[in-house]
C-alpha atoms as a PDB file:
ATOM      1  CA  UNK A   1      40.618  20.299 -27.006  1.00  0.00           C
ATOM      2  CA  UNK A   2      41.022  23.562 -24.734  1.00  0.00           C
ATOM      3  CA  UNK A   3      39.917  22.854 -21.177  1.00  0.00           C
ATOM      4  CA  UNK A   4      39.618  25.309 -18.491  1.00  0.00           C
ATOM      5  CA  UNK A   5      41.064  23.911 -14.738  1.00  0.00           C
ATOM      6  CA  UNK A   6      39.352  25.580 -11.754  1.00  0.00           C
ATOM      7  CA  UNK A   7      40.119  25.659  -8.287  1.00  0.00           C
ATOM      8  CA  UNK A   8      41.565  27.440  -5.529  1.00  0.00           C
ATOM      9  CA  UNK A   9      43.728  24.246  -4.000  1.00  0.00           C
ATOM     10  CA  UNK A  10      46.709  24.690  -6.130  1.00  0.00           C
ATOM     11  CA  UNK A  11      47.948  21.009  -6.035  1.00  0.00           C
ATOM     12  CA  UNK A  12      44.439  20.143  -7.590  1.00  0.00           C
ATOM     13  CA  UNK A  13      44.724  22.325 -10.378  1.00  0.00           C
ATOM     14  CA  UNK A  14      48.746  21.587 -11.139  1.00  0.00           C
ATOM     15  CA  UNK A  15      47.990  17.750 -10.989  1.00  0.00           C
ATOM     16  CA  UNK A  16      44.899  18.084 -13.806  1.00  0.00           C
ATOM     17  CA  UNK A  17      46.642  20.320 -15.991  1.00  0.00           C
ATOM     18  CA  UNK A  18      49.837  17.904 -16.063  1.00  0.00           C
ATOM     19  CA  UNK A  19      47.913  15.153 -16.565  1.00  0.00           C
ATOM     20  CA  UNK A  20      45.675  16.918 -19.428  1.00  0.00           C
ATOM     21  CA  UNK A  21      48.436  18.627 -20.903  1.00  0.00           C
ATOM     22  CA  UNK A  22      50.505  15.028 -21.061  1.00  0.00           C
ATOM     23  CA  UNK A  23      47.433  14.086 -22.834  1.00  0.00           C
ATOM     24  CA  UNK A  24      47.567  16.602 -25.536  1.00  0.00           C
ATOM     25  CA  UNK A  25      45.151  19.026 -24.017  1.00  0.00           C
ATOM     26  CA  UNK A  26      45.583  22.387 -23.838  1.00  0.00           C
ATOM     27  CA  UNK A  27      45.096  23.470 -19.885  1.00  0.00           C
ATOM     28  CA  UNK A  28      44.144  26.985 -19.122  1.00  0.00           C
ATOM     29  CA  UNK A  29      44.181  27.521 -15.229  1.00  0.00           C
ATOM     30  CA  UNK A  30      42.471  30.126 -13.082  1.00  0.00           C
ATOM     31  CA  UNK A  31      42.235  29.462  -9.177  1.00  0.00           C
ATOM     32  CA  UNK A  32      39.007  31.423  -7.951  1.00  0.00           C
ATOM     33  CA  UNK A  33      35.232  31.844  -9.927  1.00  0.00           C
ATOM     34  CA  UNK A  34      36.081  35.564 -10.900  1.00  0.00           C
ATOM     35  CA  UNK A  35      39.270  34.208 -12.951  1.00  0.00           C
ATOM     36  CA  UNK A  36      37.251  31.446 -14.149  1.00  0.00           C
ATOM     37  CA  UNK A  37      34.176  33.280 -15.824  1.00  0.00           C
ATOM     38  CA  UNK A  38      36.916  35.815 -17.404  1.00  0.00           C
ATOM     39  CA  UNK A  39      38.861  33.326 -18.708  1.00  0.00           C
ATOM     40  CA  UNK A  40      34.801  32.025 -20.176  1.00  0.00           C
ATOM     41  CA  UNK A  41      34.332  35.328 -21.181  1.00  0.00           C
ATOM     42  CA  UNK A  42      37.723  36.093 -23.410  1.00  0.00           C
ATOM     43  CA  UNK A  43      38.303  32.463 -24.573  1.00  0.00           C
ATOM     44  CA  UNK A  44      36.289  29.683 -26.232  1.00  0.00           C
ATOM     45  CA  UNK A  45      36.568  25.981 -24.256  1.00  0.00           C
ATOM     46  CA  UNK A  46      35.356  22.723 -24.963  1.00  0.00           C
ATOM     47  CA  UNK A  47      35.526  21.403 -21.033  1.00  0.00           C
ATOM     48  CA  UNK A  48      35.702  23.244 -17.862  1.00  0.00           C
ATOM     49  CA  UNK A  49      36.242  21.577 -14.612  1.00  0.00           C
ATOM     50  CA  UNK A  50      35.015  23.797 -11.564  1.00  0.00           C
ATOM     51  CA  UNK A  51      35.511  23.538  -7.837  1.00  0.00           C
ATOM     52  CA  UNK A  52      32.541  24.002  -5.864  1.00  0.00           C
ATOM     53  CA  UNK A  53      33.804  25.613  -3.023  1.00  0.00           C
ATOM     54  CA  UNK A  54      35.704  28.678  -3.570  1.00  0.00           C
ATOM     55  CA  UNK A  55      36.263  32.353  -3.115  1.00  0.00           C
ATOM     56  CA  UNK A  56      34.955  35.319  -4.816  1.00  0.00           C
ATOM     57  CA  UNK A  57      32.540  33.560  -7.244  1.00  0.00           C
ATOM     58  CA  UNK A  58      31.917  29.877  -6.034  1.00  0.00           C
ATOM     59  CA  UNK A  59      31.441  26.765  -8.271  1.00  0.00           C
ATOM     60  CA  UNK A  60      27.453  27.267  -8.272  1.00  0.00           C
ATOM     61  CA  UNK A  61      28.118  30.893  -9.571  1.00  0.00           C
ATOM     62  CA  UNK A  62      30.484  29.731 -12.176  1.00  0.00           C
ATOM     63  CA  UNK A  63      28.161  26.967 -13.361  1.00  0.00           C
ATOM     64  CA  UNK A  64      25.364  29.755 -13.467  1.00  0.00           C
ATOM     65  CA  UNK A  65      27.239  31.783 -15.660  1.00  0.00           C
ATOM     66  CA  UNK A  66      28.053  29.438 -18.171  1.00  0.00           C
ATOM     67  CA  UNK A  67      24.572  27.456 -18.294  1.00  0.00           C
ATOM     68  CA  UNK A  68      23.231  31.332 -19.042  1.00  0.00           C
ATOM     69  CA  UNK A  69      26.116  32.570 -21.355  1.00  0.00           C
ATOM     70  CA  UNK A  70      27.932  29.147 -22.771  1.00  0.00           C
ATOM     71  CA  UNK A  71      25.039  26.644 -22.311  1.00  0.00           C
ATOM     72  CA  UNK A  72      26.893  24.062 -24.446  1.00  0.00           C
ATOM     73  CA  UNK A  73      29.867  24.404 -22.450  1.00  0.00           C
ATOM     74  CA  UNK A  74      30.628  20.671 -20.661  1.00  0.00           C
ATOM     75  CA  UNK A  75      31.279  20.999 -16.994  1.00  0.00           C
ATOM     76  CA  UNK A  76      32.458  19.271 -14.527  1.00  0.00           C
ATOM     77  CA  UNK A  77      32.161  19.856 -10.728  1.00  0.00           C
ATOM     78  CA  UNK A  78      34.609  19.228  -7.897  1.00  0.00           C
ATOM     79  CA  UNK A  79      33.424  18.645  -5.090  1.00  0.00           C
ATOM     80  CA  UNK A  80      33.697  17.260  -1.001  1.00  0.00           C
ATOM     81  CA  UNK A  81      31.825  14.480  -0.671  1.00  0.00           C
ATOM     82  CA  UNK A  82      29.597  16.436   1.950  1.00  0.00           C
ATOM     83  CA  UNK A  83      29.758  19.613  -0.303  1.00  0.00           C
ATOM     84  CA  UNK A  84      28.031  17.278  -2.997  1.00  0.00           C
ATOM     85  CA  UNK A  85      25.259  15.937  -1.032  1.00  0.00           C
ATOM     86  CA  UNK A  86      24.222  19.397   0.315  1.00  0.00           C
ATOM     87  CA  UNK A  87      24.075  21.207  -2.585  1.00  0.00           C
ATOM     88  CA  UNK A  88      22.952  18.967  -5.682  1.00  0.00           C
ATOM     89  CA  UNK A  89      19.218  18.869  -5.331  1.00  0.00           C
ATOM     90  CA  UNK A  90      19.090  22.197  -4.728  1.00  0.00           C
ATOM     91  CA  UNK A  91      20.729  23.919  -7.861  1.00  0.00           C
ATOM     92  CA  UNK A  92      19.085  25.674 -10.620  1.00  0.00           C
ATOM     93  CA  UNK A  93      21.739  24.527 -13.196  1.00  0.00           C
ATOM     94  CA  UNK A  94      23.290  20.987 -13.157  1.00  0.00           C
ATOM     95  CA  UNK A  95      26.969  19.923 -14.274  1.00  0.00           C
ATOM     96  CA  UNK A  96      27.573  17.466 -16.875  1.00  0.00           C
ATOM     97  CA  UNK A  97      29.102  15.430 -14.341  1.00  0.00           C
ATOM     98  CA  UNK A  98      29.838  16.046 -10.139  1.00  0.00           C
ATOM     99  CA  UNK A  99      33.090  14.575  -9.157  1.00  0.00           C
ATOM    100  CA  UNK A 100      34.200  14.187  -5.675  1.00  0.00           C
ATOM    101  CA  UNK A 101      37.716  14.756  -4.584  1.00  0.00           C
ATOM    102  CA  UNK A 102      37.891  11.268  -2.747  1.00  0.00           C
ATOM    103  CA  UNK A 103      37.709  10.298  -6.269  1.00  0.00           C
ATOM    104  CA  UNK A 104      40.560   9.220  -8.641  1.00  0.00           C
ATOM    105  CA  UNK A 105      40.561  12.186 -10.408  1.00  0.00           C
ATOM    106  CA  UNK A 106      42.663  11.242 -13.221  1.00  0.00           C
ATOM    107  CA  UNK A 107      40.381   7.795 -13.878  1.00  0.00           C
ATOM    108  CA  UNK A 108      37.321   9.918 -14.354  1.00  0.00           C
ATOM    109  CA  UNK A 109      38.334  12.779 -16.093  1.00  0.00           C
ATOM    110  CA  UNK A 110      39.941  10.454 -18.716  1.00  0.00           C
ATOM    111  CA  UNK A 111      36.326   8.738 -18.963  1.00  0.00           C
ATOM    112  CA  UNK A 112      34.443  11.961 -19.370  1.00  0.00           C
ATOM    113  CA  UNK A 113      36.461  13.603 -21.621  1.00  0.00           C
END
């Protein structure tokens, strides 16, 4: 399973794609929305897991993008607790799961995937 790591907190990222990769998944890692939707656009993943709050292209863009262009695509959204609450009603497109940073992120990704 190729899954695509997304955000521009570095830590985040490096701590998901060792814990993926010690999984068996393949990790490809991008750290803003405009390395994320070219990595979608050049490479086929099962999973992505996108930060909502980031520069260039943010996590609503991304999730925009691949609703449109890789609707089958499973995503996951990072999120501050407070970033979560203002935005989820009003999206057009909705994650397969929103996952706050407060969060165990290791727990629930294991879960979801």
């Amino acid at each position: 399973m190729k899954i695509l790591v997304c955000d521009d907190e570095r830590h985040i990222v490096r701590l998901l794609q060792l814990n993926l990769e010690r999984q068996g998944y393949e990790v490809v890692c991008a750290y803003d929305g405009a390395e994320a939707i070219r990595n979608l656009e050049s490479q086929d993943f099962d999973a992505a897991v996108i930060d909502l709050v980031m520069p260039i292209h943010d996590g609503v863009e991304v999730l925009q993008w691949v609703r449109e262009n890789r609707p089958n695509l499973r995503i996951a959204i990072l999120s501050e607790q407070a970033d979560k609450m203002r935005v989820r009603e009003d999206l057009p497109h909705h994650p397969d799961i929103w996952v706050t940073k407060e969060n165990d992120l290791w727990s629930w990704l294991k879960e979801w995937l």
